[in-house]
C-alpha atoms as a PDB file:
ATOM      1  CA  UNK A   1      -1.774 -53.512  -9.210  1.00  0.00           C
ATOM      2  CA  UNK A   2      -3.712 -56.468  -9.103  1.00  0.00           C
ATOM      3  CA  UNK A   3      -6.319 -54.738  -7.142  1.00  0.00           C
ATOM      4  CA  UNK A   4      -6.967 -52.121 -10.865  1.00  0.00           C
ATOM      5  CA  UNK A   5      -6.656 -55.608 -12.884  1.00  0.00           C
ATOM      6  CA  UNK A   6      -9.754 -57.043 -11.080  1.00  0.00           C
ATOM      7  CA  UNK A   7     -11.425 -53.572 -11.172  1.00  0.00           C
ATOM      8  CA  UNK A   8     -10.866 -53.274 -15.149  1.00  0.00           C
ATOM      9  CA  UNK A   9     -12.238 -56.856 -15.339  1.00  0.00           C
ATOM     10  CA  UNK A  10     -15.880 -56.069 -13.200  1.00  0.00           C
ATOM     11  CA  UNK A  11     -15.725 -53.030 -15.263  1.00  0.00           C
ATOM     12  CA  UNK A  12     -15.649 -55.034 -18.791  1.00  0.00           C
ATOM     13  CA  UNK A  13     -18.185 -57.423 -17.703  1.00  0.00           C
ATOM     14  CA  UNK A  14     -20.433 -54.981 -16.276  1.00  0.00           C
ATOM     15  CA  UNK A  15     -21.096 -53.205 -19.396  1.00  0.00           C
ATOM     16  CA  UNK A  16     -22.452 -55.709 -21.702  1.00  0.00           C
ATOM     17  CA  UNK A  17     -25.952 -55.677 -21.849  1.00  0.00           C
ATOM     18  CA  UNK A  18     -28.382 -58.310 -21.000  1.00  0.00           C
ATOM     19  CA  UNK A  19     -30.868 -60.273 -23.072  1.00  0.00           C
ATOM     20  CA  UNK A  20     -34.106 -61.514 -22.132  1.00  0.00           C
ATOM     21  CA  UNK A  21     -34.765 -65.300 -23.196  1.00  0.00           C
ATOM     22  CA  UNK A  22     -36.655 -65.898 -26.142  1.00  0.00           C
ATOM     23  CA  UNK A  23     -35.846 -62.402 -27.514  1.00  0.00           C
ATOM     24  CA  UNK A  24     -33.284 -61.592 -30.419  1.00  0.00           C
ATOM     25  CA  UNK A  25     -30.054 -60.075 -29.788  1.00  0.00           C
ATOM     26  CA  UNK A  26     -30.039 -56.651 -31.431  1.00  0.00           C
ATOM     27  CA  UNK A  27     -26.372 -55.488 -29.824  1.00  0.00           C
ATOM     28  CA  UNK A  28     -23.885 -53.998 -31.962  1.00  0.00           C
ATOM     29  CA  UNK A  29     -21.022 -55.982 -30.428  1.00  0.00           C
ATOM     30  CA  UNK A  30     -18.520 -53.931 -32.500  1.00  0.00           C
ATOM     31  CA  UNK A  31     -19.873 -50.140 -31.363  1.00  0.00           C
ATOM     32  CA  UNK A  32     -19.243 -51.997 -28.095  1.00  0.00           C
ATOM     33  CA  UNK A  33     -15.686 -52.904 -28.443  1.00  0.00           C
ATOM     34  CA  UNK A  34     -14.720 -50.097 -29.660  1.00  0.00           C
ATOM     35  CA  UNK A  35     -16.260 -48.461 -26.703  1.00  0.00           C
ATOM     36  CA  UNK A  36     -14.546 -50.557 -24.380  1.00  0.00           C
ATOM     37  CA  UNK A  37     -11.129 -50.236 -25.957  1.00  0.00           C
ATOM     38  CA  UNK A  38     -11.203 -46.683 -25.675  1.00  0.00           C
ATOM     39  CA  UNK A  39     -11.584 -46.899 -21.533  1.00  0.00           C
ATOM     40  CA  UNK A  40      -8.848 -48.777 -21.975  1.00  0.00           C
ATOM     41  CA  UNK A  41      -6.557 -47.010 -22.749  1.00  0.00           C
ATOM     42  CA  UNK A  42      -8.209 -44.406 -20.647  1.00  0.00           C
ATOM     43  CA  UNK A  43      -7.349 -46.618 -17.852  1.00  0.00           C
ATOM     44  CA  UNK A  44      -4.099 -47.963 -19.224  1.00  0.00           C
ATOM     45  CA  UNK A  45      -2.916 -43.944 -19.837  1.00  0.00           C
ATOM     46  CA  UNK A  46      -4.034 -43.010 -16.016  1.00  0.00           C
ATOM     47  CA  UNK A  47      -2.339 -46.218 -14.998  1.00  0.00           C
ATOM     48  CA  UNK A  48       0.940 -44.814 -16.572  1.00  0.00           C
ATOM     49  CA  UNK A  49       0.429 -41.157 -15.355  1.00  0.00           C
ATOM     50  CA  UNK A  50       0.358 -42.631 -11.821  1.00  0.00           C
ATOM     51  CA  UNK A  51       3.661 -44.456 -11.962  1.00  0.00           C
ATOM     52  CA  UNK A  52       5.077 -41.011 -13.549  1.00  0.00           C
ATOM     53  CA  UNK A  53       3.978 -39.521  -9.998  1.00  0.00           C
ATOM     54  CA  UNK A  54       4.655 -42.329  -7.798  1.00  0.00           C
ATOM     55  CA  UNK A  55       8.511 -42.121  -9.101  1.00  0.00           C
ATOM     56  CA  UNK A  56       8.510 -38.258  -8.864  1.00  0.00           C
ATOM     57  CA  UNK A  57       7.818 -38.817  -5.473  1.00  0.00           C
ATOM     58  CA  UNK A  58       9.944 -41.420  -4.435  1.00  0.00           C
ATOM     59  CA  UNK A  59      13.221 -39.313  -5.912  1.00  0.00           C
ATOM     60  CA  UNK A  60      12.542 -36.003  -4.236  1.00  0.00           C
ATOM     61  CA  UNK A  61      14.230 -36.471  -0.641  1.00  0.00           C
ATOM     62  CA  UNK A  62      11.544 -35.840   2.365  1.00  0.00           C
ATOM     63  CA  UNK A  63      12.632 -32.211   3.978  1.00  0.00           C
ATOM     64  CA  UNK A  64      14.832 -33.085   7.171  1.00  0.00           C
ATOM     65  CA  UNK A  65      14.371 -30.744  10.197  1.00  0.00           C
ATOM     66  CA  UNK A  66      17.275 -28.655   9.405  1.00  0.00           C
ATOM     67  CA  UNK A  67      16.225 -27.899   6.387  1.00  0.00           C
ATOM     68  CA  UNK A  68      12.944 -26.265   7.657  1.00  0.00           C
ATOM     69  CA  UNK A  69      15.115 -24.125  10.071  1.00  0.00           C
ATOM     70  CA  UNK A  70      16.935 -22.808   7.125  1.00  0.00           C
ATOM     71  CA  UNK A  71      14.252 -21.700   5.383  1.00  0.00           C
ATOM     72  CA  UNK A  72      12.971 -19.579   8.319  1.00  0.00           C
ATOM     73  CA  UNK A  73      13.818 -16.389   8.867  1.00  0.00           C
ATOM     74  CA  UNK A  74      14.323 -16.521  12.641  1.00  0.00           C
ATOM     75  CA  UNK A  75      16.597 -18.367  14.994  1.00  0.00           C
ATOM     76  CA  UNK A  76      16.305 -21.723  16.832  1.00  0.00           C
ATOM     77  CA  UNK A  77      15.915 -22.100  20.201  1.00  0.00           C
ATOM     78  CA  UNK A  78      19.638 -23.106  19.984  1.00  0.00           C
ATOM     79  CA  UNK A  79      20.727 -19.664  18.171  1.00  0.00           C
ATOM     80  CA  UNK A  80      18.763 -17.675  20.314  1.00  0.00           C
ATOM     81  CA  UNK A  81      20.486 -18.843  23.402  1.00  0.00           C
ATOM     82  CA  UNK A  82      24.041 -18.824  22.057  1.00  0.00           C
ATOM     83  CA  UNK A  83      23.171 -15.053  21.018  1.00  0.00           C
ATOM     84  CA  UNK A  84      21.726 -13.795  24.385  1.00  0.00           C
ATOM     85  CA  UNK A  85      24.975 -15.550  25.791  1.00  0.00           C
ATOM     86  CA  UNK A  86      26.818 -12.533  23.944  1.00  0.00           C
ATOM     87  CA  UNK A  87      24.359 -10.339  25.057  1.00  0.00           C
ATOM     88  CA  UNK A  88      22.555  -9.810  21.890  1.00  0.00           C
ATOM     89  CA  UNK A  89      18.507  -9.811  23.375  1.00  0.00           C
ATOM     90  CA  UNK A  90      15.622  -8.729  21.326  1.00  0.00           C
ATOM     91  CA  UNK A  91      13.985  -9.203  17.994  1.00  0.00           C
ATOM     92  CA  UNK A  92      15.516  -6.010  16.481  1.00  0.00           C
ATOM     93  CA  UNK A  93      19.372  -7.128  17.458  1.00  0.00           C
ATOM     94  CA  UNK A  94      19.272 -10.635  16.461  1.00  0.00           C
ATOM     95  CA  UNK A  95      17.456  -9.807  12.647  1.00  0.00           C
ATOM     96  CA  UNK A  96      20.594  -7.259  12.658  1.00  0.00           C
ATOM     97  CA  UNK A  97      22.574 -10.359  13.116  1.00  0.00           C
ATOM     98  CA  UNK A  98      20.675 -12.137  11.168  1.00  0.00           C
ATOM     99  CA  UNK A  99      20.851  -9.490   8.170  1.00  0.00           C
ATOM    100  CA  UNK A 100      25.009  -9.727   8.754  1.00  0.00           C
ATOM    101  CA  UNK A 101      24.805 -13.252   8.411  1.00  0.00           C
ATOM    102  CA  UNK A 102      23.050 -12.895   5.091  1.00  0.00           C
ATOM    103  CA  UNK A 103      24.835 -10.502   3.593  1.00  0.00           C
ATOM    104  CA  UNK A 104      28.494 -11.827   4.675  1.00  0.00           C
ATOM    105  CA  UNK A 105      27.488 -15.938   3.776  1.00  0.00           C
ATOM    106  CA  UNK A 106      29.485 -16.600   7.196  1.00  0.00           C
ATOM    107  CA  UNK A 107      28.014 -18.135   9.802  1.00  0.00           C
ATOM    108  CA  UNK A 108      27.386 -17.274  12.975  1.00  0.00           C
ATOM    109  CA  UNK A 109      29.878 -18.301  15.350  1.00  0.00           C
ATOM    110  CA  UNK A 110      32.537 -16.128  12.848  1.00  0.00           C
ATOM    111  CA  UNK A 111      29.847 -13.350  12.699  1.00  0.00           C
ATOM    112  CA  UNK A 112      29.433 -12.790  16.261  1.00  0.00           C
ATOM    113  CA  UNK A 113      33.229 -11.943  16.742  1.00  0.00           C
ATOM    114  CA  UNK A 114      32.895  -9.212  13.446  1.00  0.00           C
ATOM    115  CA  UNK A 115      33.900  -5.693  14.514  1.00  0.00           C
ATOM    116  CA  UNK A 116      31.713  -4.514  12.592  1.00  0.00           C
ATOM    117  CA  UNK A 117      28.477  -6.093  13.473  1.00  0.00           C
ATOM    118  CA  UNK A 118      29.950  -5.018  17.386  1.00  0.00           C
ATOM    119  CA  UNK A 119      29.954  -1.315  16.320  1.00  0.00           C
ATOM    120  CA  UNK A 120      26.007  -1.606  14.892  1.00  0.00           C
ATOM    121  CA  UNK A 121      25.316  -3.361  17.371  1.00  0.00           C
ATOM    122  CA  UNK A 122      26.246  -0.656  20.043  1.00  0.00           C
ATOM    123  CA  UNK A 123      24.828   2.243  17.654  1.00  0.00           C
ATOM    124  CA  UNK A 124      21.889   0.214  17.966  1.00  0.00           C
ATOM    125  CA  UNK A 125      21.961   0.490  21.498  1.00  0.00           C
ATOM    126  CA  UNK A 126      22.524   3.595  21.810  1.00  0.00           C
ATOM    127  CA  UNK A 127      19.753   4.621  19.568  1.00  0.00           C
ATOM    128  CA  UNK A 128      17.244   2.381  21.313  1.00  0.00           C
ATOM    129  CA  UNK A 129      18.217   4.135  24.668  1.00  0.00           C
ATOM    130  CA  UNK A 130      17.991   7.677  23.112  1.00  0.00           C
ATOM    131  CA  UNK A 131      14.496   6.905  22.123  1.00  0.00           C
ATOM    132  CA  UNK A 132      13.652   5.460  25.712  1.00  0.00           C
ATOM    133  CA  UNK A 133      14.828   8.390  27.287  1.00  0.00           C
ATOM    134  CA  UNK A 134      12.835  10.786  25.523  1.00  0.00           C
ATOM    135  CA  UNK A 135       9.981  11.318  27.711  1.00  0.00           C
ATOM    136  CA  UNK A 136       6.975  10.951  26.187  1.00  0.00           C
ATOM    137  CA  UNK A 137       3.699  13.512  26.482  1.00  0.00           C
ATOM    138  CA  UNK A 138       1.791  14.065  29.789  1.00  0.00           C
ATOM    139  CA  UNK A 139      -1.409  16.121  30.212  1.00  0.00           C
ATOM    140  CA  UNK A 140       0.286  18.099  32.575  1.00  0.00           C
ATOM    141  CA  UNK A 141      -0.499  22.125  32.752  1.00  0.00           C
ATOM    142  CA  UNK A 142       3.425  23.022  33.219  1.00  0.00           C
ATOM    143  CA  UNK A 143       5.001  21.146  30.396  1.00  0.00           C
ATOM    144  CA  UNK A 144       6.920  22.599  28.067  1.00  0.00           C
ATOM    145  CA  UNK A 145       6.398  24.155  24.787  1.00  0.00           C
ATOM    146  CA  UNK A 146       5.347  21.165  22.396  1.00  0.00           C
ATOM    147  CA  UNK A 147       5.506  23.790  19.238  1.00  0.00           C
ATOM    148  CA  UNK A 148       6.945  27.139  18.047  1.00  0.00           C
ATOM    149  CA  UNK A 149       3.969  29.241  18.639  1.00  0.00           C
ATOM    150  CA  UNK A 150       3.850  27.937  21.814  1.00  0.00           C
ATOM    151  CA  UNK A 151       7.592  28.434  22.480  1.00  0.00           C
ATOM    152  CA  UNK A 152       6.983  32.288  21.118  1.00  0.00           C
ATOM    153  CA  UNK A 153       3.977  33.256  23.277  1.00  0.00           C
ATOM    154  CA  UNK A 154       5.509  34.625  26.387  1.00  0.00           C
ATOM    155  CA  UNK A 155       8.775  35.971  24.283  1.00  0.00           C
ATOM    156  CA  UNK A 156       8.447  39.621  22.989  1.00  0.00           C
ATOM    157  CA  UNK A 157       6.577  40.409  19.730  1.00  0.00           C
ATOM    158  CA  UNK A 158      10.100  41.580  18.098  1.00  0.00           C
ATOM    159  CA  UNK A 159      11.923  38.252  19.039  1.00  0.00           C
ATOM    160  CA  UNK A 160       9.367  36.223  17.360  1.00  0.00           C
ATOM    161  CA  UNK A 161      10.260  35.387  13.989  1.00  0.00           C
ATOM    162  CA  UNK A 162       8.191  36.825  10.550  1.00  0.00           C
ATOM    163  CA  UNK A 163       6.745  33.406   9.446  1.00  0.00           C
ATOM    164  CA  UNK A 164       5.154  32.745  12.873  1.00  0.00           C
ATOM    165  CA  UNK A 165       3.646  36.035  13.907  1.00  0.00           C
ATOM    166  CA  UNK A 166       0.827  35.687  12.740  1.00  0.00           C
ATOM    167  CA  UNK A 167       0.142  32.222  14.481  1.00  0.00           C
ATOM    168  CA  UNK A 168       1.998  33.931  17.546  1.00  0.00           C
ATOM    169  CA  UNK A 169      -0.715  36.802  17.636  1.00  0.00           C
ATOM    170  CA  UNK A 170      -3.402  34.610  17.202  1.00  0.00           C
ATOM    171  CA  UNK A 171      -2.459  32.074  19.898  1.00  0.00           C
ATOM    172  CA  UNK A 172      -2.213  35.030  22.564  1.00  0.00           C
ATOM    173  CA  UNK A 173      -5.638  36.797  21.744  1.00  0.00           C
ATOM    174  CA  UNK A 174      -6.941  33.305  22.301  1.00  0.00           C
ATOM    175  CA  UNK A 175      -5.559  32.808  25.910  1.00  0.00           C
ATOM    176  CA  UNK A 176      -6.367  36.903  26.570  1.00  0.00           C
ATOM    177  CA  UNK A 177      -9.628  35.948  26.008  1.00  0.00           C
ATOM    178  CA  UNK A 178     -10.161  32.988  27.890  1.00  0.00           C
ATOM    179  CA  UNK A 179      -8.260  34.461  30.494  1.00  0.00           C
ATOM    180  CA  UNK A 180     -10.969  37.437  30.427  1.00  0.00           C
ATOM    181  CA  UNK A 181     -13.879  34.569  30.973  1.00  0.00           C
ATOM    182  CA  UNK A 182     -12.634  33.147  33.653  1.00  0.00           C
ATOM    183  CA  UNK A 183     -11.601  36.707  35.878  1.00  0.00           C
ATOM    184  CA  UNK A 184      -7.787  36.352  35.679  1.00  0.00           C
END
């Protein structure tokens, strides 16, 4: 404070102007103070505005650790452990948890024991293992039939059905004819 005292001081005595000796002093000294009250209050209002912000500040609590944990989506290090403990492992079962949680309000020592949440869990699972079972597509030559016109082209012309006859027919004058390039 006394630090912007001193400064508004050098400030006030810088701005007077200077007369050489033996010359006539031609300053308006009243344009002047009115000049010099106005940057004071300038100063005086800033000076005010400050304090305003400085108090702001000091009410508002700083943010404690947990608090920044809550605010995250995703578990602690903590959470994450006491989770794979139940055998809940992966990013897609513990934001199902973590969906629970929010929707219930409980937290997560009563959510881990909810039937419920069990029985999602395990569809979950099951799902999951479905998906990984499914074999994927090779570039083998003997796979099997990836479409219906595929499926169709070794079946007799009458089992195929009207909407894919066309496609059918076209698909085996294709291989007839590649067949008939190569000599088989």
């Amino acid at each position: 404070m006394e630090n912007e005292n001193e400064q508004i001081q050098e400030e006030e005595e810088l701005d007077l102007p200077e007369v050489a000796e033996g010359e006539e002093d031609t300053t308006d000294w009243k344009e002047l103070a009115l000049k010099q009250q106005g940057i004071n209050k300038r100063l005086k209002t800033k000076m005010e505005k400050a304090k305003e912000v400085k108090e702001v500040k000091e009410d508002t609590p700083p943010e404690k650790p947990e608090d920044i944990n809550k605010k995250t989506s995703d578990f602690d290090y903590g959470q994450k452990a006491f989770l794979k403990s139940y055998g809940i492992d992966g990013a897609d079962e513990r934001e199902l948890v973590k969906a629970f949680m929010d929707r219930t309000g409980d937290d997560l020592d009563k959510v881990i024991e909810d039937d419920i949440l069990i029985a999602k869990l395990e569809k979950l699972r099951e799902a999951k293992a479905v998906k990984e079972a499914i074999p994927t597509r090779t570039n083998r030559s003997a796979s099997n039939p990836t479409n219906a016109t595929d499926f169709y082209l070794d079946k007799p012309f009458n089992e195929v059905p009207p909407e894919l006859r066309r496609d059918v027919l076209n698909a085996k004058l294709k291989r007839d004819e590649q067949s008939a390039k190569f000599g088989n």
